[in-house]
C-alpha atoms as a PDB file:
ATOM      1  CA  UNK A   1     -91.152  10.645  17.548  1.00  0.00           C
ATOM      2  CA  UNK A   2     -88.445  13.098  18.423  1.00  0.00           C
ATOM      3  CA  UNK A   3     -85.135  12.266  20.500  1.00  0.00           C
ATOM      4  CA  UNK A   4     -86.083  11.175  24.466  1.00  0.00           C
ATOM      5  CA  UNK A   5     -83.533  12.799  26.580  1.00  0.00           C
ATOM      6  CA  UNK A   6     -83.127  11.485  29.730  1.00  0.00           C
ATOM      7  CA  UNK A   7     -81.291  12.983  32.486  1.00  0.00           C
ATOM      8  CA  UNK A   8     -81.042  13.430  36.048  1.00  0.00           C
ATOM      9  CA  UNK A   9     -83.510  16.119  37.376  1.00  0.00           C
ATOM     10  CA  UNK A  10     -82.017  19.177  38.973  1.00  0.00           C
ATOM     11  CA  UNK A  11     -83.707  21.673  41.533  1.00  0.00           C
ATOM     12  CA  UNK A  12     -84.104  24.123  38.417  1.00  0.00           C
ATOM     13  CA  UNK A  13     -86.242  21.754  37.000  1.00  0.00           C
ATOM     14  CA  UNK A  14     -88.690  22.407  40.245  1.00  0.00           C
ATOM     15  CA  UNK A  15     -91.194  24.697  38.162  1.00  0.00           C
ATOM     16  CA  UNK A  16     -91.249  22.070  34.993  1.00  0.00           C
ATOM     17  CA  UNK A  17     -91.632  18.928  37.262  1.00  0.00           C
ATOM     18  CA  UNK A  18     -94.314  20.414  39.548  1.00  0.00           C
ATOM     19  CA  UNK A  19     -96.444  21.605  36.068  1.00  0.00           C
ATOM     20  CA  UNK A  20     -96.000  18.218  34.835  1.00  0.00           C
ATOM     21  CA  UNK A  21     -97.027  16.690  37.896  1.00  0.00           C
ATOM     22  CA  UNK A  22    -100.492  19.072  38.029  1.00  0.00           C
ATOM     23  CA  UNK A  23    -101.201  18.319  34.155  1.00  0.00           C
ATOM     24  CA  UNK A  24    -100.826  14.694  34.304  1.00  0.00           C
ATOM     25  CA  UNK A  25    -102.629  14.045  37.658  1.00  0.00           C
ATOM     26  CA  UNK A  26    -105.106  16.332  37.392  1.00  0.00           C
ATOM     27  CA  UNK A  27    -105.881  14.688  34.158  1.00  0.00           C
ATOM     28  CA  UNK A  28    -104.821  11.055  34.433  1.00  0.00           C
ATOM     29  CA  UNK A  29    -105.984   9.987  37.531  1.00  0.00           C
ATOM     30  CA  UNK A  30    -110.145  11.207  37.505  1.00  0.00           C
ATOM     31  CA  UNK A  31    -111.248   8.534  35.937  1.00  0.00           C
ATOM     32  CA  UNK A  32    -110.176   6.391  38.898  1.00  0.00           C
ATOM     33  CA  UNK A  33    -110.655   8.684  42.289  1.00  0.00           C
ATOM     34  CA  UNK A  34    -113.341  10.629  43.678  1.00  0.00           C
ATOM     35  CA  UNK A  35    -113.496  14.367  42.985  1.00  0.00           C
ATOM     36  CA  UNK A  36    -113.512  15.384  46.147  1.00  0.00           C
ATOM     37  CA  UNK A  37    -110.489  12.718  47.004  1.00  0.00           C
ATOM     38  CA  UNK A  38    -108.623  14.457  44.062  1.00  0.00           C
ATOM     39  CA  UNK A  39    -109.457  18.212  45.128  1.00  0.00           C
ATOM     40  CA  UNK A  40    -108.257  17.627  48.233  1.00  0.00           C
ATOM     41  CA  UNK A  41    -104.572  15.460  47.151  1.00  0.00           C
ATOM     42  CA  UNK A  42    -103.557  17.206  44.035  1.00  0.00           C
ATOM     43  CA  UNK A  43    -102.519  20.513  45.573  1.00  0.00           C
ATOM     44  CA  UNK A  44    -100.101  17.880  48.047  1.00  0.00           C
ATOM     45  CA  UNK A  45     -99.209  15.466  45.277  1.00  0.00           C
ATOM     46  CA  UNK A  46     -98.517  17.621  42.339  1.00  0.00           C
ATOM     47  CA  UNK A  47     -95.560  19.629  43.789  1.00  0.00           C
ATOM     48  CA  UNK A  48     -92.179  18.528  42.869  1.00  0.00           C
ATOM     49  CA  UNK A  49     -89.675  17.202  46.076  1.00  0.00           C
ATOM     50  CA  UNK A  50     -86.319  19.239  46.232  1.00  0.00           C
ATOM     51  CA  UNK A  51     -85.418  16.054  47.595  1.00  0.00           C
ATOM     52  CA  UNK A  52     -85.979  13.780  44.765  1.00  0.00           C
ATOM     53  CA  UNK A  53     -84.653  17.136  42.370  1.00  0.00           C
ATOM     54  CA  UNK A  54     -81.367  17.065  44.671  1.00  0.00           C
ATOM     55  CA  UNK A  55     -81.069  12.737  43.824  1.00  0.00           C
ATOM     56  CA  UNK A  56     -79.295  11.493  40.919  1.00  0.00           C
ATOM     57  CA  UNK A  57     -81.758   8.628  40.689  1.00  0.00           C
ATOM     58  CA  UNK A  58     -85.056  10.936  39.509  1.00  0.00           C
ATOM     59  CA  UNK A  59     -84.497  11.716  36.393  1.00  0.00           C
ATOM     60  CA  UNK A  60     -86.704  13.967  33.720  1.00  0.00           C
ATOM     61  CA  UNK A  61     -87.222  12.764  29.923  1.00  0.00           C
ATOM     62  CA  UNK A  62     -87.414  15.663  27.600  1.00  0.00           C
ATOM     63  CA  UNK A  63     -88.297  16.407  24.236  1.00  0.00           C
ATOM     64  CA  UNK A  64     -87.429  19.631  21.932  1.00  0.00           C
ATOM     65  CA  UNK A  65     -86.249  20.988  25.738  1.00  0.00           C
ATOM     66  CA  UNK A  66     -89.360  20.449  27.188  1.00  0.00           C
ATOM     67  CA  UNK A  67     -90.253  18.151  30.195  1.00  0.00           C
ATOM     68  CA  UNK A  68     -92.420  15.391  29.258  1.00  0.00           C
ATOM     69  CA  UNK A  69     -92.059  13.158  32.049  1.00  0.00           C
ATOM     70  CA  UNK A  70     -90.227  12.826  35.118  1.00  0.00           C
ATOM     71  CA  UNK A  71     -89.957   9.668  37.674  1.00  0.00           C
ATOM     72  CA  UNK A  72     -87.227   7.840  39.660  1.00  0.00           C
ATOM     73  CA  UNK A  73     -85.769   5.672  42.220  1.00  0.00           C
ATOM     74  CA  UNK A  74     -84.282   6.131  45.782  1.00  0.00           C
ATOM     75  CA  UNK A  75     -83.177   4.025  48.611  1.00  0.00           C
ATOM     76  CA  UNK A  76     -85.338   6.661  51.506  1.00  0.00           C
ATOM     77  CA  UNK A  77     -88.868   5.333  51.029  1.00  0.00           C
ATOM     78  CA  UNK A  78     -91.832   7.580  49.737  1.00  0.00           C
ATOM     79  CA  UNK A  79     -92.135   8.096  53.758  1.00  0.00           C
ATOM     80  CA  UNK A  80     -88.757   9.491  54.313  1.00  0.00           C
ATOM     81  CA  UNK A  81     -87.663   6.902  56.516  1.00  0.00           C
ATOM     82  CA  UNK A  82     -83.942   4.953  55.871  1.00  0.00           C
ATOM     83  CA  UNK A  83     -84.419   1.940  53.102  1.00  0.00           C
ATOM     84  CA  UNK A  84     -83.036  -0.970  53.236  1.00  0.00           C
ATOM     85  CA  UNK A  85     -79.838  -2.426  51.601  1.00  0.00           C
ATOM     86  CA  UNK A  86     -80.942  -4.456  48.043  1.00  0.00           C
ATOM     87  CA  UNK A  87     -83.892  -2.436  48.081  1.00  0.00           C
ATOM     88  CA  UNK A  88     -85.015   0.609  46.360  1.00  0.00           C
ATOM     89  CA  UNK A  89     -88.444   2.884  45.768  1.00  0.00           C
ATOM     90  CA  UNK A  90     -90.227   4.449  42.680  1.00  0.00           C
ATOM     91  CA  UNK A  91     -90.987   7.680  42.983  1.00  0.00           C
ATOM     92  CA  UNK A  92     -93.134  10.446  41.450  1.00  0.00           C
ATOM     93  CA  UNK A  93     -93.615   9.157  38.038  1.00  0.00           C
ATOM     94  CA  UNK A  94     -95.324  10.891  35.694  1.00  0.00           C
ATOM     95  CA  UNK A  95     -95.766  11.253  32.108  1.00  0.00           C
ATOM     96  CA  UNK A  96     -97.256  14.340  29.992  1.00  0.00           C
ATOM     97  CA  UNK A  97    -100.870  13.339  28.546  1.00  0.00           C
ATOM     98  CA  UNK A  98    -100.421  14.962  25.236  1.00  0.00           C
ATOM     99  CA  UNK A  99     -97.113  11.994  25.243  1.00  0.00           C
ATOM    100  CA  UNK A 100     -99.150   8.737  26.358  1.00  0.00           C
ATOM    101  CA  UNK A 101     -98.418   5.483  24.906  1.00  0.00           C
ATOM    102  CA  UNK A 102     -95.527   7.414  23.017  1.00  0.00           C
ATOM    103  CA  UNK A 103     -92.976   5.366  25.495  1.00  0.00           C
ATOM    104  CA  UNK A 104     -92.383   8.098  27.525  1.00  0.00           C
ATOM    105  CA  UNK A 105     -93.021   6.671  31.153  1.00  0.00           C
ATOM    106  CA  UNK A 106     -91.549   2.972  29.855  1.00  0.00           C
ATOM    107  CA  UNK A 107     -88.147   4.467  28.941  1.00  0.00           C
ATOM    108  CA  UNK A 108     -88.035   6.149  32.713  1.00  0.00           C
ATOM    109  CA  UNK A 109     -88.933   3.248  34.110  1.00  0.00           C
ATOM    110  CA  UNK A 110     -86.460   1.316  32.253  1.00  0.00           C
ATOM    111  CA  UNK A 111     -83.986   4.088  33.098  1.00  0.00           C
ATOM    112  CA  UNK A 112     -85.051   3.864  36.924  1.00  0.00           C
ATOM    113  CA  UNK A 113     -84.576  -0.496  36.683  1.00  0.00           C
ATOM    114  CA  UNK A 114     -81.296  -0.356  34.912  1.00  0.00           C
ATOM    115  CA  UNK A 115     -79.993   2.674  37.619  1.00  0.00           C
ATOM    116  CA  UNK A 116     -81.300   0.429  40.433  1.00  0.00           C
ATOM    117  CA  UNK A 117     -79.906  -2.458  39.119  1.00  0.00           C
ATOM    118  CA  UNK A 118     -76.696  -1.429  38.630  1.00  0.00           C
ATOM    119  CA  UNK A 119     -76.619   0.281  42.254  1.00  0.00           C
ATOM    120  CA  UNK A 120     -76.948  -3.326  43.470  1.00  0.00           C
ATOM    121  CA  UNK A 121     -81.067  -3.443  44.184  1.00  0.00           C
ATOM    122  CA  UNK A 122     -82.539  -6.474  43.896  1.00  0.00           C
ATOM    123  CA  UNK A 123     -86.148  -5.447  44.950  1.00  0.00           C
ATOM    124  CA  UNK A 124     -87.743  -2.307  43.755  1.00  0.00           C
ATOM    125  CA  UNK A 125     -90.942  -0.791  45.762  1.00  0.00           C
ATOM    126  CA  UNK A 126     -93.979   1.325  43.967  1.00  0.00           C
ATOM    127  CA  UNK A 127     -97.411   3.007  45.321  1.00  0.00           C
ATOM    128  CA  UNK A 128     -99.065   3.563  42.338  1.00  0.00           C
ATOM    129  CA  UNK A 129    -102.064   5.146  41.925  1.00  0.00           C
ATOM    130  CA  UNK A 130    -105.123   3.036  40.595  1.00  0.00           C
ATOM    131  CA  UNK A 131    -105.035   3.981  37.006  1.00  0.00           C
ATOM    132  CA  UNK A 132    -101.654   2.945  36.889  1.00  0.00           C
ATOM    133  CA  UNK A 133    -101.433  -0.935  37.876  1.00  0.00           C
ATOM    134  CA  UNK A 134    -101.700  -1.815  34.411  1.00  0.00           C
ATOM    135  CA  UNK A 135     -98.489   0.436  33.383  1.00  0.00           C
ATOM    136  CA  UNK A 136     -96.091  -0.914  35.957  1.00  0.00           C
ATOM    137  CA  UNK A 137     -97.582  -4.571  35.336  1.00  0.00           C
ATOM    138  CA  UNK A 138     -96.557  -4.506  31.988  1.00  0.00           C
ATOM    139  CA  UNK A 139     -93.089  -3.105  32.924  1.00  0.00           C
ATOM    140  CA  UNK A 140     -93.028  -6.420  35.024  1.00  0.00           C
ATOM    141  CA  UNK A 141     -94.639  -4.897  38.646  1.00  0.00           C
ATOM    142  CA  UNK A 142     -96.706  -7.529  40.748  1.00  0.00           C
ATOM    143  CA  UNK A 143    -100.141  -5.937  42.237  1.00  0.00           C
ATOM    144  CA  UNK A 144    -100.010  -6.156  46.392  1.00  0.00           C
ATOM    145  CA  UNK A 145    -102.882  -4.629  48.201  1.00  0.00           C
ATOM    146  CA  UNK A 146    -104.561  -1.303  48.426  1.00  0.00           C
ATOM    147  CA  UNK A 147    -103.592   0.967  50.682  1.00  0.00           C
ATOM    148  CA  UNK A 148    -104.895   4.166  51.963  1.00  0.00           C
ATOM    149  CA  UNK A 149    -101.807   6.799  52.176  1.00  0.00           C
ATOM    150  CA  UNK A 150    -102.645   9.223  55.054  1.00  0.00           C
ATOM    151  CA  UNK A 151    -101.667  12.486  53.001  1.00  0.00           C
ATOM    152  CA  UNK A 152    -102.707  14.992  55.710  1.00  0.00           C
ATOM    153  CA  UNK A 153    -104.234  14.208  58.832  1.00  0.00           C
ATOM    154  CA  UNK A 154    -107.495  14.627  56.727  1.00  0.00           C
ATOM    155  CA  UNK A 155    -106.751  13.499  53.397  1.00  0.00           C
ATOM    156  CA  UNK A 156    -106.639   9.590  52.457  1.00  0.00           C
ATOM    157  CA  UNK A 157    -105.253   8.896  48.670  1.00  0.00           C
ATOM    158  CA  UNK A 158    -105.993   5.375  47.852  1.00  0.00           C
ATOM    159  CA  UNK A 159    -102.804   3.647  46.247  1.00  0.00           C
ATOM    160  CA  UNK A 160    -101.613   0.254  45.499  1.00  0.00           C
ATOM    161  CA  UNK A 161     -98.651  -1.596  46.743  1.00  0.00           C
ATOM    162  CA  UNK A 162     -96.171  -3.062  43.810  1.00  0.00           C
ATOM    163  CA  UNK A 163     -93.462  -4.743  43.907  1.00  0.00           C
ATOM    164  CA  UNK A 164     -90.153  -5.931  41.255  1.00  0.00           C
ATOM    165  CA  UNK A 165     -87.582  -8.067  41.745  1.00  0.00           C
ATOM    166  CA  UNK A 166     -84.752  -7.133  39.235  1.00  0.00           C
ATOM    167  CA  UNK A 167     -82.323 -10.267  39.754  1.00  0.00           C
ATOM    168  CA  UNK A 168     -79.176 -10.377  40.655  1.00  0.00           C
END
């Protein structure tokens, strides 16, 4: 496999991140979610935050210069409301289809833990999407319950609440 580079995400990196985003959803999550659920949250899910671009905590993994997968951490929660001290929130993950199972999204996530960690969070927050409760379980993430994420006033995405404690 060629050399993982992992860095913080910038806003230049908008354009890559919001491409990655479309591929990987669009492709990733139809097995799991309606068609008609997915029509209607890609076009809100799949654009990359200038706030998460502007944080030193969401990071992109690239290969040969190219984005391959992007995800992070904050202390604001997916909501944009103030988080709480200890605690911290995954955010946008995503990983490149044609670079599944390649370790991609496991050395952001272990990127994301060891950031958190060393920030001084203890307890680290994830909505995942369906297809991807058995990813974050294996990186250690314990399933809560489904949720239904009011996107727009008239679009619902179904997620599921995760939660890590990273120790102190």
């Amino acid at each position: 496999m060629p050399v993982l580079n992992i860095a913080p995400a910038t806003p230049g990196d908008g354009p890559e991140v919001s491409d990655l985003l479309l591929r990987s959803y669009s492709a990733l999550l139809a097995p799991e979610y309606d068609a008609a659920v997915l029509a209607a949250a890609l076009p809100k899910i799949t654009q990359a935050r200038r706030s998460l671009l502007s944080c030193p905590t969401y990071f992109v993994a690239r290969q040969r210069g190219r984005v391959v997968g992007a995800g992070g951490w904050t202390h604001v929660t997916p909501f944009g409301r103030p988080g709480v001290a200890g605690v911290g929130h995954i955010r946008h993950v995503a990983c490149d289809p044609r670079h599944l199972r390649q370790g991609v999204a496991r050395a952001i996530m272990q990127h994301s833990m060891d950031t958190a960690r060393s920030a001084g969070v203890r307890l680290l927050c994830c909505l995942s999407t369906r297809n991807a409760v058995p990813f974050y379980r294996a990186m250690g993430f314990g399933a809560g319950a489904e949720v239904a994420l009011q996107l727009t006033p008239e679009v619902v995405f179904p997620a599921v609440e995760m939660r890590l404690g990273l120790g102190g």
